[in-house]
Each structure stands twice: as structure tokens, then as C-alpha cells.
N, C-alpha and C. Protein backbone atom coordinates (compact mmCIF):
# COMPACT_ATOMS: atom_id res chain seq x y z
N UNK A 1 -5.14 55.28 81.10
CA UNK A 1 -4.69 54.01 80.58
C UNK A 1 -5.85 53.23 79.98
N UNK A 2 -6.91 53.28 80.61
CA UNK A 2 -8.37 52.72 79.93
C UNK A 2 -8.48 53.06 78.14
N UNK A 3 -8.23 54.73 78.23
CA UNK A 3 -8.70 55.01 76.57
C UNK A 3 -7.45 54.20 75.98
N UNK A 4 -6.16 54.38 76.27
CA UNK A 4 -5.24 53.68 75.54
C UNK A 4 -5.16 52.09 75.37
N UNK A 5 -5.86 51.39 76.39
CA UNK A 5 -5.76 50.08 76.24
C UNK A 5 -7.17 49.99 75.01
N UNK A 6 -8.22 50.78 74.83
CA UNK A 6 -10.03 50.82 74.08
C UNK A 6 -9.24 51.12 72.57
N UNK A 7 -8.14 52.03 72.86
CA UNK A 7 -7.81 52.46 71.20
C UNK A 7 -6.87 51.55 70.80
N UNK A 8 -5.71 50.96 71.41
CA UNK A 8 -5.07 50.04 71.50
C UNK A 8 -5.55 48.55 71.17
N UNK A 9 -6.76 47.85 71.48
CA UNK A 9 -6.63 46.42 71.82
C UNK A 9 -7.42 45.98 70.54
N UNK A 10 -8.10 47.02 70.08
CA UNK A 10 -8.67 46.44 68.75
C UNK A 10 -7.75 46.33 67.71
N UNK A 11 -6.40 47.06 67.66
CA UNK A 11 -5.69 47.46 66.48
C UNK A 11 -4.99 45.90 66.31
N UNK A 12 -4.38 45.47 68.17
CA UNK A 12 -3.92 43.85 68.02
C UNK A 12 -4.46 43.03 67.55
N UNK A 13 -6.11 42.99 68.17
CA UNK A 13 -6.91 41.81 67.57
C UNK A 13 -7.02 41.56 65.98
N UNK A 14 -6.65 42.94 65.77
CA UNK A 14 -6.67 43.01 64.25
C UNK A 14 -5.33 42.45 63.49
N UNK A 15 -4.41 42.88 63.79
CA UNK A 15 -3.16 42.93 63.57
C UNK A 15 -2.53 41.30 63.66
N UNK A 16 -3.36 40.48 65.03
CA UNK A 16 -3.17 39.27 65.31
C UNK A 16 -3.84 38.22 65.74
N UNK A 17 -4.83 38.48 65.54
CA UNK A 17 -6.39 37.60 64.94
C UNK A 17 -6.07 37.24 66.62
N UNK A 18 -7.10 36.10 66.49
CA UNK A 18 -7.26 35.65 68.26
C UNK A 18 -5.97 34.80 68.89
N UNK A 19 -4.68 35.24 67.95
CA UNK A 19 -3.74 34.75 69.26
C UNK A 19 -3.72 35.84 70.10
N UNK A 20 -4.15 37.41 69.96
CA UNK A 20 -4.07 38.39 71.53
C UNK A 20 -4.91 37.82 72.61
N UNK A 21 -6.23 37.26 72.32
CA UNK A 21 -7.08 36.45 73.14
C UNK A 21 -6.87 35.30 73.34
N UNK A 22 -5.76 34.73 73.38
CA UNK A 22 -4.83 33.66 74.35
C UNK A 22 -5.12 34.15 75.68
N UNK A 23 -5.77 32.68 76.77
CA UNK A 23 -5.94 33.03 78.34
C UNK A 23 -4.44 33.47 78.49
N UNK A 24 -3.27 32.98 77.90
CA UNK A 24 -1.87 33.14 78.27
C UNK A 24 -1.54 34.57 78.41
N UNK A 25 -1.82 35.04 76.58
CA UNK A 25 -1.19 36.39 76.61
C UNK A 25 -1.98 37.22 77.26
N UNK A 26 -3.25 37.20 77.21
CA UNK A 26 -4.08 37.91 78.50
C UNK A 26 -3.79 37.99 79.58
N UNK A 27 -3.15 36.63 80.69
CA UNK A 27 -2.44 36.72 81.99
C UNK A 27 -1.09 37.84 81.59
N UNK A 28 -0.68 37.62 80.68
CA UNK A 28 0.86 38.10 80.68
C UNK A 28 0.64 39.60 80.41
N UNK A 29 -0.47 39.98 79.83
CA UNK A 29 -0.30 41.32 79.68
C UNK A 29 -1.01 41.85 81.00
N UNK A 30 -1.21 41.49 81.35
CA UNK A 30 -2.74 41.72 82.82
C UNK A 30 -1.03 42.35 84.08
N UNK A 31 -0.43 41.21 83.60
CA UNK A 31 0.63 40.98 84.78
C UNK A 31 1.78 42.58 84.50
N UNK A 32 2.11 42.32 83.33
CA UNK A 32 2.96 43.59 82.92
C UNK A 32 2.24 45.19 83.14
N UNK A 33 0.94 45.14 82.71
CA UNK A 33 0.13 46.04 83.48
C UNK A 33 0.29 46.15 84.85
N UNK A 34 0.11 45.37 85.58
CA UNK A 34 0.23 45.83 86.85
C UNK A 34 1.61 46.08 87.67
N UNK A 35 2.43 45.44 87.42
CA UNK A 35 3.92 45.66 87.60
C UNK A 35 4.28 46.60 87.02
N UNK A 36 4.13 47.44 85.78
CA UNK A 36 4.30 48.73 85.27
C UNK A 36 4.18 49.69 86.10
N UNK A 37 2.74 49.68 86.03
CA UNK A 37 1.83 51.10 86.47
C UNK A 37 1.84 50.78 87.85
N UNK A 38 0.40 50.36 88.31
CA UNK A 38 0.35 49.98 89.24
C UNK A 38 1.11 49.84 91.01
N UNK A 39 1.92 49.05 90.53
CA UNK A 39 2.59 48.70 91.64
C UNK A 39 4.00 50.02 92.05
N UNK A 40 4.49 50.18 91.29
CA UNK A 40 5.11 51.34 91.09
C UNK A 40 4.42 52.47 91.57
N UNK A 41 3.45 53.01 91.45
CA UNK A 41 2.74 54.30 91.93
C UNK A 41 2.16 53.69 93.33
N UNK A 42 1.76 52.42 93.62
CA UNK A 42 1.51 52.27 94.79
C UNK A 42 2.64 51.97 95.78
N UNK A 43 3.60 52.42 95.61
CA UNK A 43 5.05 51.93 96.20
C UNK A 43 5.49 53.39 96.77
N UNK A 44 5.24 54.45 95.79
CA UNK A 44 5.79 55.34 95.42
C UNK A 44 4.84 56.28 96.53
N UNK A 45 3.60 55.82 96.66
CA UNK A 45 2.81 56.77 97.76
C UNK A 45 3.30 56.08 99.21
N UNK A 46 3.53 54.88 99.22
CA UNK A 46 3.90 54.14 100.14
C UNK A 46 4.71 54.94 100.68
N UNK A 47 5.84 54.67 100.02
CA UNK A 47 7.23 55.70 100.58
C UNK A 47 6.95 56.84 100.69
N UNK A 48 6.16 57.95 100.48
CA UNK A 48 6.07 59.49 100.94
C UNK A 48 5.63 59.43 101.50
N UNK A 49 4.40 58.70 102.46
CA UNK A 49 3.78 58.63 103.60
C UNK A 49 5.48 58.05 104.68
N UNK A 50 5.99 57.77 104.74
CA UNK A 50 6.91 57.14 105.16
C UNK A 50 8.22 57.90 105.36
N UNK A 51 8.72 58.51 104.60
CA UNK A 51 9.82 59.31 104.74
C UNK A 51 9.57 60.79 103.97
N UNK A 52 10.51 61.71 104.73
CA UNK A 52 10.26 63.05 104.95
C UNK A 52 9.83 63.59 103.12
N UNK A 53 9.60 64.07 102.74
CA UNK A 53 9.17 64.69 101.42
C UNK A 53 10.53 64.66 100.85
N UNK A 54 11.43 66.12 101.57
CA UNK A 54 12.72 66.04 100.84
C UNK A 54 13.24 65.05 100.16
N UNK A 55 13.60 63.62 101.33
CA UNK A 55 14.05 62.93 100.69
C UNK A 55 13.57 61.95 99.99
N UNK A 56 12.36 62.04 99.73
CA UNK A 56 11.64 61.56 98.26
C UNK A 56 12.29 62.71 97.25
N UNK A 57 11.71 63.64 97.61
CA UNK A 57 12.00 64.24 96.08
C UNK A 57 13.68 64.20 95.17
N UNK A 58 14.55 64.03 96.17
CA UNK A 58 15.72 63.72 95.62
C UNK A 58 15.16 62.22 95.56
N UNK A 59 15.25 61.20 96.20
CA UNK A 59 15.20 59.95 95.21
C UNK A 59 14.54 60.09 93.88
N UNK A 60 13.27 61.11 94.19
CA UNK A 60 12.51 60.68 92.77
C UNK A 60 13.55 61.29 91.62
N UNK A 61 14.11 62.55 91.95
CA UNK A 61 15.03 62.90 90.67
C UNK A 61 16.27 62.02 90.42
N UNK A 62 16.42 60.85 90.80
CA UNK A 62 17.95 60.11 90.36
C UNK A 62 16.74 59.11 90.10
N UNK A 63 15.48 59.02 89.49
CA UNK A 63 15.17 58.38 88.26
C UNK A 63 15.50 58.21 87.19
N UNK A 64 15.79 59.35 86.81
CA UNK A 64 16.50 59.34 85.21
C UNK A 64 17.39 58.85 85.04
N UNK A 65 18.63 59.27 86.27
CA UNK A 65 20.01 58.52 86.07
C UNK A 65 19.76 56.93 86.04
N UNK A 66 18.86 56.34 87.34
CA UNK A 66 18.80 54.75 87.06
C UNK A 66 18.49 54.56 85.98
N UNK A 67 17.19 55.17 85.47
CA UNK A 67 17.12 54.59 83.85
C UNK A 67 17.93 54.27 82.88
N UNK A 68 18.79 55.85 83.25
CA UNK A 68 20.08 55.67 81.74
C UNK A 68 20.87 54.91 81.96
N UNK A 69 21.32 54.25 83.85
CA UNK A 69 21.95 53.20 83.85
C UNK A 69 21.88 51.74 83.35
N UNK A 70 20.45 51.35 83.42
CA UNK A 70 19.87 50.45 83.32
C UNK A 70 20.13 49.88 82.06
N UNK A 71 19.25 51.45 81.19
CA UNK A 71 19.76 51.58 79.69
C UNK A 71 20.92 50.64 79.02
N UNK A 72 22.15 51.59 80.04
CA UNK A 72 23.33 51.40 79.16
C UNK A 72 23.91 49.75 79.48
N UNK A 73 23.44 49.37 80.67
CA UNK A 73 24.53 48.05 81.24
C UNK A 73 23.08 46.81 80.62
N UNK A 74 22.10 47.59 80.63
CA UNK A 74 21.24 46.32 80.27
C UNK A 74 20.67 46.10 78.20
N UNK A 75 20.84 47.51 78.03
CA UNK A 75 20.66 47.56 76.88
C UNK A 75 21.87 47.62 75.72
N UNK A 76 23.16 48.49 76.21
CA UNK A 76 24.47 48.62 75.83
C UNK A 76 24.04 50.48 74.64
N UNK A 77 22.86 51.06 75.99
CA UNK A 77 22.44 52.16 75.12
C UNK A 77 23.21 53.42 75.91
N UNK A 78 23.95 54.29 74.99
CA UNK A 78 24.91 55.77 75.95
C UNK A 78 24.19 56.81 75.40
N UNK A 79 24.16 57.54 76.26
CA UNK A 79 23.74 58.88 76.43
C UNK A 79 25.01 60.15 75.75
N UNK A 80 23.92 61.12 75.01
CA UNK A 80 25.38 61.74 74.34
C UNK A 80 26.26 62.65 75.62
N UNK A 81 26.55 63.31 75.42
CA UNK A 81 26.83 64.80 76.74
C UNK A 81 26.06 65.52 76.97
N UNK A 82 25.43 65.98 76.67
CA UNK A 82 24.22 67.01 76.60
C UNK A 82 22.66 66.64 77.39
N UNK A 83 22.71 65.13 77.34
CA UNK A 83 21.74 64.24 77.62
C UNK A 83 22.16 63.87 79.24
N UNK A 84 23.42 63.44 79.11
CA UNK A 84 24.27 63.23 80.46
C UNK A 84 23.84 64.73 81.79
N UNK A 85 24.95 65.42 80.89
CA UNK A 85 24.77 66.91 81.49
C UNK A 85 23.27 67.48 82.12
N UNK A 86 22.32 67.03 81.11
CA UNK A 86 21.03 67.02 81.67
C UNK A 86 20.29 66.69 82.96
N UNK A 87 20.57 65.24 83.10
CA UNK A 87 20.14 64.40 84.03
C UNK A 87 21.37 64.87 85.23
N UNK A 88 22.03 65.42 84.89
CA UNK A 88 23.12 65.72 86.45
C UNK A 88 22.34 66.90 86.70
N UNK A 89 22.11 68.02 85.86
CA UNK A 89 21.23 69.30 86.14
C UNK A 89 20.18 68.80 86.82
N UNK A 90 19.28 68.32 86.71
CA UNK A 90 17.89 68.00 87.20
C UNK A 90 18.16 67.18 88.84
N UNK A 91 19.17 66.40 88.83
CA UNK A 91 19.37 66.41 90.18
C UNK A 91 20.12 66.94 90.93
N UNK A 92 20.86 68.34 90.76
CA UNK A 92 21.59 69.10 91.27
C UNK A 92 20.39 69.98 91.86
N UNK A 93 19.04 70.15 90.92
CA UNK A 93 18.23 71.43 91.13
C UNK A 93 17.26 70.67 91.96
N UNK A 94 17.20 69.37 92.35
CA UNK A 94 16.38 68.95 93.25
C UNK A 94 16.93 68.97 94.66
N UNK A 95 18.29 68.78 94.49
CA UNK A 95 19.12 68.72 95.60
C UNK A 95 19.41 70.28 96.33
N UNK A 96 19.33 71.05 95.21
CA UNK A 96 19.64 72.84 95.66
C UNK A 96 17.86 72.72 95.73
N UNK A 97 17.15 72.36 95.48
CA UNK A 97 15.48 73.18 95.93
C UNK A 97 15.29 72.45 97.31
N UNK A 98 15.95 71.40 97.68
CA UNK A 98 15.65 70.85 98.90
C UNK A 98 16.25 71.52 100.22
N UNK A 99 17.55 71.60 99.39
CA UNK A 99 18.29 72.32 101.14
C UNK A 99 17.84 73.69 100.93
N UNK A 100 17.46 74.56 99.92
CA UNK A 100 17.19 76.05 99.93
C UNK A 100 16.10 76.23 100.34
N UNK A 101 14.57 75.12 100.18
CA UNK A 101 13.73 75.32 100.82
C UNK A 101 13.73 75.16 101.76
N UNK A 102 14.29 74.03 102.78
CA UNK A 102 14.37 73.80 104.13
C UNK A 102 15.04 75.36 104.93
N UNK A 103 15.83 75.95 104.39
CA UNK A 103 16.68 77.26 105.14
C UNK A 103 15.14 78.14 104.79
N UNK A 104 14.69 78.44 103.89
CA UNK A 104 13.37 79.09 103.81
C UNK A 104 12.69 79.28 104.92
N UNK A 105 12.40 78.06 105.21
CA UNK A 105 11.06 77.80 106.07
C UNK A 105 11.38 77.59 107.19
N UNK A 106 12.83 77.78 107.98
CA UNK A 106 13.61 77.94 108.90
C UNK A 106 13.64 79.44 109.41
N UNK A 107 13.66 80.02 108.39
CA UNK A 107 14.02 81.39 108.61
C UNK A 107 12.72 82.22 108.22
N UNK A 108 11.90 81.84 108.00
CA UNK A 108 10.22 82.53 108.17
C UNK A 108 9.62 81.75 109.53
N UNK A 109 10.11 80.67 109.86
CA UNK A 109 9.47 80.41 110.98
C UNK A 109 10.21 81.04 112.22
N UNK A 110 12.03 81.27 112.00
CA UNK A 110 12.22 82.27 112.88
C UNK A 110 12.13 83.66 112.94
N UNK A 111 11.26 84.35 112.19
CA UNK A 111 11.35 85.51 111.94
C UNK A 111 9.37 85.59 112.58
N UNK A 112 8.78 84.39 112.76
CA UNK A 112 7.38 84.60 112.75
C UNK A 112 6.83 84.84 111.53
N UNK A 113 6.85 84.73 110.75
CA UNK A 113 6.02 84.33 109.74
C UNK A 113 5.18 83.32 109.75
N UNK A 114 4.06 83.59 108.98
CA UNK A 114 3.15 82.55 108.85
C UNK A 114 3.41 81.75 107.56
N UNK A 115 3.27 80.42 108.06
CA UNK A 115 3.42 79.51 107.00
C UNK A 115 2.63 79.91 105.42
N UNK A 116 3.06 80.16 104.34
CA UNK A 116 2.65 80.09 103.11
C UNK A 116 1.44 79.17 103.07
N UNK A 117 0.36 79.56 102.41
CA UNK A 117 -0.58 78.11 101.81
C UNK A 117 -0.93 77.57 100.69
N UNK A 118 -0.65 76.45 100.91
CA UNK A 118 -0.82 76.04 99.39
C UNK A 118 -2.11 75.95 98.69
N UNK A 119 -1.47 75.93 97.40
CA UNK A 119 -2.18 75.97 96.02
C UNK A 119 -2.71 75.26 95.27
């Protein structure tokens, strides 16, 4: 985000002489920065320290759907079928990798197997 704000902030100053260097719009962009990025990814580690992996990883895949909800009731923007169909795939395959891995690692731990290591 650094190189993009270095390649980014000259093009405004240019584009809009020293109203970008308003103390204002400086607070306001400072603020949208951090509520973007920021706080969001620090929320987001929050909660996986906190609840089991699985069910992060299904919340994290019904991201898309909130978005396109958001989209449509806040923006009045629809998704074609294909786009729809999409976002139901991606959380069907989070939802089938969750319960299929859990039976996995159920059934190598009853069989004695040693845990896999990661990569």
C-alpha cells in the first residue's frame, strides 16, 4: 500500500493543486485508510485466534455473497447468473473442504497416522 499511496499521491497533488493537502482531506483519507485496510485485517486475525479455523473459513467465503448483497440493496447493482452461480460454487467448496477435511483427519488419526506437515 506504501508504493501505491508514492505512485498515487503525486498524480492528486497534481491533478488538484493543494486542495489534497487540506489538514481535512488528509484526516479523511488517513481515516478511510485505516477503516479499509487496517482494521479489517486486524479483526480478521482477531477472529481466527478465537474461533475454530473451519469456521472462519466458511465465514470468510460468504464474503462475496455480502458484497454482492451490499452491492445490490446499497448500490441497486445485480449480478448476472453465471456471476451468481459463482459465488454459490465458492461457498459450497468451502463448505465441502471443511466437513471433508475434518472426516480426513478423523480417520488418519484413527487409523494412526501421523499428522501431515505443513508447507
Amino acid at each position: 500500500m506504501l508504493v501505491a499511496a508514492l505512485v498515487t499521491v503525486p498524480v492528486g497533488v497534481i491533478g488538484s493543486g493543494s486542495a489534497l493537502l487540506d489538514p481535512t482531506v488528509v484526516a479523511v483519507g488517513a481515516a478511510v485508510a485505516v477503516l479499509s485496510s487496517a482494521l479489517p485485517y486486524s479483526l480478521e486475525l482477531f477472529a481466527l485466534r478465537r474461533m475454530p479455523t473451519t469456521t472462519f473459513a466458511v465465514l470468510s467465503s460468504l464474503g462475496p455473497a455480502l458484497a454482492a448483497l451490499a452491492g445490490y440493496l446499497l448500490l441497486g447493482q445485480t449480478l448476472t447468473v453465471l456471476e451468481t452461480a459463482g459465488i454459490g460454487l465458492v461457498i459450497a467448496a468451502s463448505i465441502g473442504a471443511v466437513r471433508t477435511g475434518g472426516e480426513v483427519s478423523q480417520e488418519r488419526q484413527r487409523l494412526g497416522a501421523a499428522p501431515r506437515a505443513s508447507t
